[in-house]
C-alpha atoms as a PDB file:
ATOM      1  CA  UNK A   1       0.894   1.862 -42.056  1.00  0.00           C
ATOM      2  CA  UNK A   2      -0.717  -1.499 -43.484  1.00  0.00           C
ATOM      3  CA  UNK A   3      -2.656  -3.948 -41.196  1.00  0.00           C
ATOM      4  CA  UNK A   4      -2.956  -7.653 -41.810  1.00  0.00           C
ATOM      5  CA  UNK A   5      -6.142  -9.250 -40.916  1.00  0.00           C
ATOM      6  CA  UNK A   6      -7.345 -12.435 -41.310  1.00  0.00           C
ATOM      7  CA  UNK A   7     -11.079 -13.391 -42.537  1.00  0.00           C
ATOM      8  CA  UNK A   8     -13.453 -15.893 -42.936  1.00  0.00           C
ATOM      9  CA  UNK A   9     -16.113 -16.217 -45.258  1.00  0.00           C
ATOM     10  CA  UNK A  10     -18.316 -13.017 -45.729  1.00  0.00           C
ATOM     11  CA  UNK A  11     -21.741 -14.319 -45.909  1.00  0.00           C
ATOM     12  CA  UNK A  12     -21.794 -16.075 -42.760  1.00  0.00           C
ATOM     13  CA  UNK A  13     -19.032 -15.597 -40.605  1.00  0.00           C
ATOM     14  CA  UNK A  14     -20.098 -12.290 -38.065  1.00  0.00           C
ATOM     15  CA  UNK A  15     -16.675 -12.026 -36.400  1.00  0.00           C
ATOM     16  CA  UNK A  16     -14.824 -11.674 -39.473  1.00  0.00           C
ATOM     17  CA  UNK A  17     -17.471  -8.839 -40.698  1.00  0.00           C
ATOM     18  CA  UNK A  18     -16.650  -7.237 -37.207  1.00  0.00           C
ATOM     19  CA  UNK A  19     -12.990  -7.027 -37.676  1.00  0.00           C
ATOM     20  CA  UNK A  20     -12.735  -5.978 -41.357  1.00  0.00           C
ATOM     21  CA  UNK A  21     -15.374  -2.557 -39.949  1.00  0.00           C
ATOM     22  CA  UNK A  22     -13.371  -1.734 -37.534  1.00  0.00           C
ATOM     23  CA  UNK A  23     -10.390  -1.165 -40.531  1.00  0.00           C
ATOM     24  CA  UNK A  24     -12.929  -0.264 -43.007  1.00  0.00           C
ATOM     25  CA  UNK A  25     -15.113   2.337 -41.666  1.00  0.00           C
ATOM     26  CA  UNK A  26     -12.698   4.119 -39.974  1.00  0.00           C
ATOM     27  CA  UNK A  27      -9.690   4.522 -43.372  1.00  0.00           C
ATOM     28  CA  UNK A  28      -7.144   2.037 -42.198  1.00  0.00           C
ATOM     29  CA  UNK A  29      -5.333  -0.007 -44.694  1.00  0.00           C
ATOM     30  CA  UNK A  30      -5.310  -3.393 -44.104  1.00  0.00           C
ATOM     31  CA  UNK A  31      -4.145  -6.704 -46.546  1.00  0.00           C
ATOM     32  CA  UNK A  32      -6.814  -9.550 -46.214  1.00  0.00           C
ATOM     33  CA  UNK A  33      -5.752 -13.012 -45.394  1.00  0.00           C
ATOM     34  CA  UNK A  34      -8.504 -15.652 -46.073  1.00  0.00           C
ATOM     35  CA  UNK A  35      -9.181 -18.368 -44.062  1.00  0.00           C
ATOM     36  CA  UNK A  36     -11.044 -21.668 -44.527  1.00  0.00           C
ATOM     37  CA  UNK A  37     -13.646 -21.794 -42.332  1.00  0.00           C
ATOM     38  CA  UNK A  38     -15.665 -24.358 -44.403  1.00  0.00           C
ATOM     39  CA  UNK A  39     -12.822 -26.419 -46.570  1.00  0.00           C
ATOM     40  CA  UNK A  40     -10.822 -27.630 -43.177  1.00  0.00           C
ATOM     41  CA  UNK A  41      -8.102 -25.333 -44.164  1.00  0.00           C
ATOM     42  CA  UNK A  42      -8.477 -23.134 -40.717  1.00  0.00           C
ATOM     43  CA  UNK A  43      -5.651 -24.456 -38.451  1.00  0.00           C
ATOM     44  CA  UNK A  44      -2.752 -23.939 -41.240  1.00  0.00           C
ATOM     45  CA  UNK A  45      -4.371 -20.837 -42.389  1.00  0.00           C
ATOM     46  CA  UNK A  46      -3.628 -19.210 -39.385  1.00  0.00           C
ATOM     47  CA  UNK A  47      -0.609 -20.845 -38.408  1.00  0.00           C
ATOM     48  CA  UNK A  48       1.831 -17.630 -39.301  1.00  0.00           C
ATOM     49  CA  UNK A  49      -0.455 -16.321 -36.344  1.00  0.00           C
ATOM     50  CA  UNK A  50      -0.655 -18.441 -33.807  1.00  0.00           C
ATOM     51  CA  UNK A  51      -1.552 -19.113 -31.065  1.00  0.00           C
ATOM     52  CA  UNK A  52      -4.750 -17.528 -32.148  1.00  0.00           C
ATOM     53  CA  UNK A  53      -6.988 -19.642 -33.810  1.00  0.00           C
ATOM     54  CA  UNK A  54     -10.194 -17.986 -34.215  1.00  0.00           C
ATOM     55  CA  UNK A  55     -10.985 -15.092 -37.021  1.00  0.00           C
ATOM     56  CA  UNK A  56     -10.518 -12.344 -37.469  1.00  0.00           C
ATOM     57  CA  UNK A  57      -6.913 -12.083 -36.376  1.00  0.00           C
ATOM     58  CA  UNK A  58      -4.796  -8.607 -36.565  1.00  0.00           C
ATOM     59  CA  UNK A  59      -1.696  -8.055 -36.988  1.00  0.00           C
ATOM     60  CA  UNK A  60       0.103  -4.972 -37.003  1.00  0.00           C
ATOM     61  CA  UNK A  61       2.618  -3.297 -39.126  1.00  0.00           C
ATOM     62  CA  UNK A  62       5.198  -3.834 -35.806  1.00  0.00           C
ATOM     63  CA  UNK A  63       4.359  -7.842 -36.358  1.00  0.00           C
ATOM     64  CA  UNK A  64       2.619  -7.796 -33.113  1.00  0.00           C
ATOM     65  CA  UNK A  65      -0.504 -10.424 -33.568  1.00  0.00           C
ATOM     66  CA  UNK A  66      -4.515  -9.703 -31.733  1.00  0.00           C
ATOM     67  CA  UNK A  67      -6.998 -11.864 -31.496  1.00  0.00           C
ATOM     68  CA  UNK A  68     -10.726 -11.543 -30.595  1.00  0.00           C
ATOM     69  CA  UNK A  69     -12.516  -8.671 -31.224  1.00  0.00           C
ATOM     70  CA  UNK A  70     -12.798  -6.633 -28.184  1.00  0.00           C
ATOM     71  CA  UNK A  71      -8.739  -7.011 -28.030  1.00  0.00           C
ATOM     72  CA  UNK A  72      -8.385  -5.618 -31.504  1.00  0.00           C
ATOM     73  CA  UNK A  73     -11.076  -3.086 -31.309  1.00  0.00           C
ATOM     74  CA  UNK A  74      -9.066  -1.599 -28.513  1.00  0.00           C
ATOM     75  CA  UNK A  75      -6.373  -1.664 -30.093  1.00  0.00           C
ATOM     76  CA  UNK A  76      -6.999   0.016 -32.805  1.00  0.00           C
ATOM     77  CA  UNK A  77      -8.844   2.817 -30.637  1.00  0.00           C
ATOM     78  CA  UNK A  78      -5.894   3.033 -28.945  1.00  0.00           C
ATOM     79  CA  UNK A  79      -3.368   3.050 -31.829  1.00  0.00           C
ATOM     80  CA  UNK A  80      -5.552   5.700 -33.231  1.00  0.00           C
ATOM     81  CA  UNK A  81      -7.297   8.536 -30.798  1.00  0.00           C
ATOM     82  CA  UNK A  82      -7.772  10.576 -33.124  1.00  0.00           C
ATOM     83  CA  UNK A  83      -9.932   8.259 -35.523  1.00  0.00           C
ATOM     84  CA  UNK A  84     -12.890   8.599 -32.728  1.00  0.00           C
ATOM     85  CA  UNK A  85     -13.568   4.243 -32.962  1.00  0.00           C
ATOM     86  CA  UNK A  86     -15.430   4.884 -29.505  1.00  0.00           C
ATOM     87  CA  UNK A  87     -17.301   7.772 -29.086  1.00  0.00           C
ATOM     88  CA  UNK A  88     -15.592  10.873 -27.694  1.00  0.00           C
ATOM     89  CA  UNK A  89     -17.998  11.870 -24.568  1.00  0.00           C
ATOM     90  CA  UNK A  90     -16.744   9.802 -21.590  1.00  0.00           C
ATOM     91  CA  UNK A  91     -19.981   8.585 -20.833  1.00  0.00           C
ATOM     92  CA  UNK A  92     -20.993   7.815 -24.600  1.00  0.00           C
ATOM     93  CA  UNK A  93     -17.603   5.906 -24.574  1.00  0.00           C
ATOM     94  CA  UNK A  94     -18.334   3.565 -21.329  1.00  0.00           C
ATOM     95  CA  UNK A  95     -21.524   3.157 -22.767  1.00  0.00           C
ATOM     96  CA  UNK A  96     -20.507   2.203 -25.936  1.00  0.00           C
ATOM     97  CA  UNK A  97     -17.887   0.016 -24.632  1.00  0.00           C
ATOM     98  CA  UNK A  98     -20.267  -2.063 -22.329  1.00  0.00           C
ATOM     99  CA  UNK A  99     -22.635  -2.482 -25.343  1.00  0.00           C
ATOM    100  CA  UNK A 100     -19.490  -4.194 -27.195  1.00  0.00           C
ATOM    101  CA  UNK A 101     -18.547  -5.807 -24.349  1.00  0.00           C
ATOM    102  CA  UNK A 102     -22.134  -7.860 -24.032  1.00  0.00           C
ATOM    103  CA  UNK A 103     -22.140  -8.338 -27.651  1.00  0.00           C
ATOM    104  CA  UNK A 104     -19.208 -10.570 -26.963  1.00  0.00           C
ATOM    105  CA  UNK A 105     -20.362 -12.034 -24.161  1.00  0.00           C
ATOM    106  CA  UNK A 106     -23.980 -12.793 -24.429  1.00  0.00           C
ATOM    107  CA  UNK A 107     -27.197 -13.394 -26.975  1.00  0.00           C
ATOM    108  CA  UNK A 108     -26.033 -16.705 -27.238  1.00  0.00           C
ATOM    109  CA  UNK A 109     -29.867 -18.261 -27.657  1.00  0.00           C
ATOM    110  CA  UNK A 110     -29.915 -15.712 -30.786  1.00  0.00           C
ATOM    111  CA  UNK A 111     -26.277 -16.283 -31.862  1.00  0.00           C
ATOM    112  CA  UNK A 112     -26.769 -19.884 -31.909  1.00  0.00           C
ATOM    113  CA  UNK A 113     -30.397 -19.756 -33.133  1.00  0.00           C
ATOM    114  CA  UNK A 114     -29.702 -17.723 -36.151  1.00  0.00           C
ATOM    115  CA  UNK A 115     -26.659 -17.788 -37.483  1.00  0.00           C
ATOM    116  CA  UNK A 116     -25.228 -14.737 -39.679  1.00  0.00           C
ATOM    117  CA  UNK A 117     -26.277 -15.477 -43.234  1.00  0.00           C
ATOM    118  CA  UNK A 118     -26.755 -12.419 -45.616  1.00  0.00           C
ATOM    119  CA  UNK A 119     -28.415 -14.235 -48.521  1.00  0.00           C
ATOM    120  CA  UNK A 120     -31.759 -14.094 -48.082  1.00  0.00           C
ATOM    121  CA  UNK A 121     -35.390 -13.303 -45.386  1.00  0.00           C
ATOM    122  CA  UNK A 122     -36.818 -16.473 -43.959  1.00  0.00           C
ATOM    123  CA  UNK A 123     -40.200 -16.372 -43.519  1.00  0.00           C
ATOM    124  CA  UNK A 124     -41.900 -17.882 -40.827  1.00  0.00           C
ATOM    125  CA  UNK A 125     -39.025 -18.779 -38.376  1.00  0.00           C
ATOM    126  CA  UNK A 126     -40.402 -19.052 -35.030  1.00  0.00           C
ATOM    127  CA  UNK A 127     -38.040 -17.909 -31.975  1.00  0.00           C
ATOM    128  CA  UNK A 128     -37.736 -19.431 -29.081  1.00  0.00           C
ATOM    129  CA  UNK A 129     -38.174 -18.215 -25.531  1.00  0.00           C
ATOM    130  CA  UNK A 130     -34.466 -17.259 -25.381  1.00  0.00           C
ATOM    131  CA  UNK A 131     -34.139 -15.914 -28.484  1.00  0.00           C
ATOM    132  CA  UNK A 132     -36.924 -13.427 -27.521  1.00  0.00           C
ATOM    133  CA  UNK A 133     -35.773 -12.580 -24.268  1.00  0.00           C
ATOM    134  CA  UNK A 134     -32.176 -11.885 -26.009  1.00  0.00           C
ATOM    135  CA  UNK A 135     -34.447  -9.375 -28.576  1.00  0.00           C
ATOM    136  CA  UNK A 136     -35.715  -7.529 -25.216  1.00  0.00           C
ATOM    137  CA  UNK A 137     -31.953  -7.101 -24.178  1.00  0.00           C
ATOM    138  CA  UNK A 138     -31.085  -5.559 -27.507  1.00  0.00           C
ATOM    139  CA  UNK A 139     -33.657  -3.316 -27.502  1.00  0.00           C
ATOM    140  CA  UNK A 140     -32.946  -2.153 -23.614  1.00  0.00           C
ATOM    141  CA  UNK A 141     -29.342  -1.907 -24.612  1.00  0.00           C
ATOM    142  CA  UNK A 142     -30.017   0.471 -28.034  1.00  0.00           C
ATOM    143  CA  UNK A 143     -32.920   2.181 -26.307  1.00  0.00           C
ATOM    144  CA  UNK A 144     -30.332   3.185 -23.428  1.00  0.00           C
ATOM    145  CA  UNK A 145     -27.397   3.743 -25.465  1.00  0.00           C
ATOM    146  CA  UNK A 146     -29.534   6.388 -27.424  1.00  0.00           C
ATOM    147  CA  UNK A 147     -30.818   7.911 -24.542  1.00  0.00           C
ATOM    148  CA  UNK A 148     -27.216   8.253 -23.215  1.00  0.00           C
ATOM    149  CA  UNK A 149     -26.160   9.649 -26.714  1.00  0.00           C
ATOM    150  CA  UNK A 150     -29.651  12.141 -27.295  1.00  0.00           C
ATOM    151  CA  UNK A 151     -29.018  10.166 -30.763  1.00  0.00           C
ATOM    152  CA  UNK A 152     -32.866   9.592 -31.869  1.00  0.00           C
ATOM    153  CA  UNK A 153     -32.125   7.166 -34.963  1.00  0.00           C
ATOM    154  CA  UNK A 154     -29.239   6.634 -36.924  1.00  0.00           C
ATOM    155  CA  UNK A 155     -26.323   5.730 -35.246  1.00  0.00           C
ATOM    156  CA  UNK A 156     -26.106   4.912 -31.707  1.00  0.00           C
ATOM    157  CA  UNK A 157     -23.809   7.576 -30.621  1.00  0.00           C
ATOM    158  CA  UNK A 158     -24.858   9.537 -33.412  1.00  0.00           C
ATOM    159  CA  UNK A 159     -21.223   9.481 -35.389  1.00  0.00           C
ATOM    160  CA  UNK A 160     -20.747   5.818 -36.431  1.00  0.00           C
ATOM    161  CA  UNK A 161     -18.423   3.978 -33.688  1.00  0.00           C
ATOM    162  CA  UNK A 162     -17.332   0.829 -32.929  1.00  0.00           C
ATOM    163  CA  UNK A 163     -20.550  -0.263 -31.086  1.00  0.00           C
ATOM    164  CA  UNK A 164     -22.554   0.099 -34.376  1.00  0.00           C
ATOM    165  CA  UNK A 165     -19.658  -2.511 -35.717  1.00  0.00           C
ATOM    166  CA  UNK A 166     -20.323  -4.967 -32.963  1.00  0.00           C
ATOM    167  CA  UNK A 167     -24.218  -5.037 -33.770  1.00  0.00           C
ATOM    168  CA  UNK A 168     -24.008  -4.657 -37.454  1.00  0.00           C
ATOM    169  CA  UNK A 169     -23.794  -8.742 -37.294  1.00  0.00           C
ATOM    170  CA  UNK A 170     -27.133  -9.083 -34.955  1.00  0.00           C
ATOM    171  CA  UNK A 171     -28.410  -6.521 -37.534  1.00  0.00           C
ATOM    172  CA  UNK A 172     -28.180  -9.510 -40.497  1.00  0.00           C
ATOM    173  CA  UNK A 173     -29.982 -12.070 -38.086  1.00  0.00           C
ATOM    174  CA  UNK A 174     -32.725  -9.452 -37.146  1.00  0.00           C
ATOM    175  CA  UNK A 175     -33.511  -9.001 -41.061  1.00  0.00           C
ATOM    176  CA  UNK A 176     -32.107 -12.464 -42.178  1.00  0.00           C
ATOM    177  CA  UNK A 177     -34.730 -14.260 -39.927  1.00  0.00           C
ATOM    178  CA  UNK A 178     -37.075 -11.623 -40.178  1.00  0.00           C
ATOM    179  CA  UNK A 179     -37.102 -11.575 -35.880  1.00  0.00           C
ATOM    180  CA  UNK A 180     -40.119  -9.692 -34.027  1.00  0.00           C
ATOM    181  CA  UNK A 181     -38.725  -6.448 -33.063  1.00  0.00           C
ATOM    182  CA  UNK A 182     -40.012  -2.779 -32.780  1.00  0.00           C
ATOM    183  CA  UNK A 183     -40.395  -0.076 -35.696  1.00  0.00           C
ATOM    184  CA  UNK A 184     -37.517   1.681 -34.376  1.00  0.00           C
ATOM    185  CA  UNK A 185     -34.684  -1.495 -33.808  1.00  0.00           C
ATOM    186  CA  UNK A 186     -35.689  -2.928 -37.247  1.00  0.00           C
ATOM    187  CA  UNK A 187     -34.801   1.159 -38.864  1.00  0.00           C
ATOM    188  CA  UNK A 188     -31.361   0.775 -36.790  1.00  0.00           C
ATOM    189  CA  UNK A 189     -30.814  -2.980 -38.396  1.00  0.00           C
ATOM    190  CA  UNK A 190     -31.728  -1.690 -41.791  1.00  0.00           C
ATOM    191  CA  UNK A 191     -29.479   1.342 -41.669  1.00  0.00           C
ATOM    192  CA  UNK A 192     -26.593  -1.527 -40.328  1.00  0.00           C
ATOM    193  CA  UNK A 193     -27.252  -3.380 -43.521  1.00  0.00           C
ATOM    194  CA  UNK A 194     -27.798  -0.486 -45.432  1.00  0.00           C
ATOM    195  CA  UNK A 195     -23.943   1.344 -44.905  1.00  0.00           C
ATOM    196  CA  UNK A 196     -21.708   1.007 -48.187  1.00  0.00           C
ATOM    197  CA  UNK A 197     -19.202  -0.562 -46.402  1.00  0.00           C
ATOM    198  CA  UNK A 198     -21.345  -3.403 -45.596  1.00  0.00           C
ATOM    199  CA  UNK A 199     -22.982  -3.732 -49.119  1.00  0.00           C
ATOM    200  CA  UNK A 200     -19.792  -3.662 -50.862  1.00  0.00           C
ATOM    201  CA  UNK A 201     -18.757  -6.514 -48.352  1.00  0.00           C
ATOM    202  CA  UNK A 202     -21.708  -8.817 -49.203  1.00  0.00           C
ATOM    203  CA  UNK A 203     -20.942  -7.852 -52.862  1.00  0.00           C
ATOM    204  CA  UNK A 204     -17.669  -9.579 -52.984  1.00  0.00           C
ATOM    205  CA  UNK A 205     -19.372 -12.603 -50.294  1.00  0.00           C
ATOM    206  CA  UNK A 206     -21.772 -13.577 -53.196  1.00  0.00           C
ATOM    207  CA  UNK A 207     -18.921 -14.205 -55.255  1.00  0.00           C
ATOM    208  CA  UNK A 208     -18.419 -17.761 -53.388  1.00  0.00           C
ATOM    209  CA  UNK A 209     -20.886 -20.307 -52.967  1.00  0.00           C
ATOM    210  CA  UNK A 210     -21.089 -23.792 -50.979  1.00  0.00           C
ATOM    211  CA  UNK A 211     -22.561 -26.853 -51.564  1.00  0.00           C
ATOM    212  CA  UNK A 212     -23.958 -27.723 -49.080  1.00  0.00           C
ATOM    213  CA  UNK A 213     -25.226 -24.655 -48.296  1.00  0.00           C
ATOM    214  CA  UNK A 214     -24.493 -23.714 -44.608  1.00  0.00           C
ATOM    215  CA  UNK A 215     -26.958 -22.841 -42.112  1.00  0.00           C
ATOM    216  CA  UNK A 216     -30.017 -23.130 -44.725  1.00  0.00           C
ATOM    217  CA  UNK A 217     -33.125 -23.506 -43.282  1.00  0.00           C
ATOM    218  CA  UNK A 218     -35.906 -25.162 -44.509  1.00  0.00           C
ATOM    219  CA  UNK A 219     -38.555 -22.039 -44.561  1.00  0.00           C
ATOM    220  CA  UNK A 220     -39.697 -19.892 -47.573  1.00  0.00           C
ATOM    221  CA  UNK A 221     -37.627 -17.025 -48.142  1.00  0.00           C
ATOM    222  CA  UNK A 222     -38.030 -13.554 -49.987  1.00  0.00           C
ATOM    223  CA  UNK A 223     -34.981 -11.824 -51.268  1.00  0.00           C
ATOM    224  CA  UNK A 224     -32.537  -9.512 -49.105  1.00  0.00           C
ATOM    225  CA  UNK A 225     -33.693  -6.478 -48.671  1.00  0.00           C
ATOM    226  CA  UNK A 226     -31.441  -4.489 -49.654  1.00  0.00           C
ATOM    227  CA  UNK A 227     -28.591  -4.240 -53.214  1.00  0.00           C
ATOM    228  CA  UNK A 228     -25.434  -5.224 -53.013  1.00  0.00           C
END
């Protein structure tokens, strides 16, 4: 049973790093389809899946075609009990699923603010009002989502789930724009970033390279924290 999903670029595109976790983490084969995202190519690319037009894009071995992430996450969950995507404790698993839920919804000050890049640490980028009141959310969101859970670091739900794939993303702009937060969300970003799955993914991401360079901002930088 092979999945098809569709991708953008690795380095910088959040939703695509969302749907290729969801396959990843959790041992389901999948054949990636690449999309242009930056060479205009993004329309045609996803033509054989249309209507959607956004990444990433499933489609199952049956031929049926999901887009957006919360569509495909259940899926998947559903196509799969026995996988545990959301957590198994009913209230874990509403929890978890409202987390996801926001994630798709909302942070737009920090989504838009800081965009995924998983190059490099800017130093010295100063958030706005929004962007720190989105920070508070996060934190009120992990801090109750743990307390739901009894999970003191680590994962949210203590087993990885498909709520730690929805905020491995905000994870990257936490680090990548080296954002004010407390001891214990930074340790939750850096364990994000840290996961083999997600090095091995930024691995094959630094493979490719643009010029221009999108979303580069014009602040000193240190090096990413952690190997590929």
């Amino acid at each position: 049973m092979t999945y098809d999903l569709y991708i953008a670029d690795r380095i910088y595109s959040s939703w695509s790093l969302r749907g290729w976790l969801m396959l990843e983490k959790f041992g389901l084969p999948c054949r990636l389809h690449m999309v242009g995202l930056y060479s205009g190519s993004m329309a045609r690319d996803l033509a054989e899946v249309a209507p959607a037009r956004l990444v990433p894009v499933l489609r199952t071995p049956e031929g049926t075609v999901v887009g957006e992430s919360l569509a495909i996450a259940e899926t998947l969950a559903e196509r799969h009990p026995d996988l545990g995507l959301w957590p198994a404790d009913p209230a874990q698993r509403a929890t978890a699923r409202w987390l996801a839920a926001e994630m798709v919804t909302g942070f737009t000050a920090l989504r838009g603010a800081c965009p995924m890049q998983l190059l490099r640490v800017y130093q010295g980028f100063e958030p706005s009002e929004a962007v720190r009141v989105d920070l508070a959310r996060l934190e009120t969101l992990w801090a109750h989502a743990r307390a739901i859970s009894g999970a003191t670091q680590g994962w949210l739900f203590g087993a990885y789930s498909l709520a730690d794939v929805f905020y491995t993303p905000v994870a990257a702009r936490i680090i990548g724009y080296d954002l004010p937060v407390s001891d214990e969300a930074r340790a939750y970003a850096l364990a994000l970033l840290s996961d083999a799955s997600v090095r091995a993914w930024r691995a094959e991401g630094l493979k490719v390279s643009y010029d221009p360079e999108p979303y580069r901002c014009d602040l000193p930088a240190t090096d990413w924290p952690i190997p590929a």
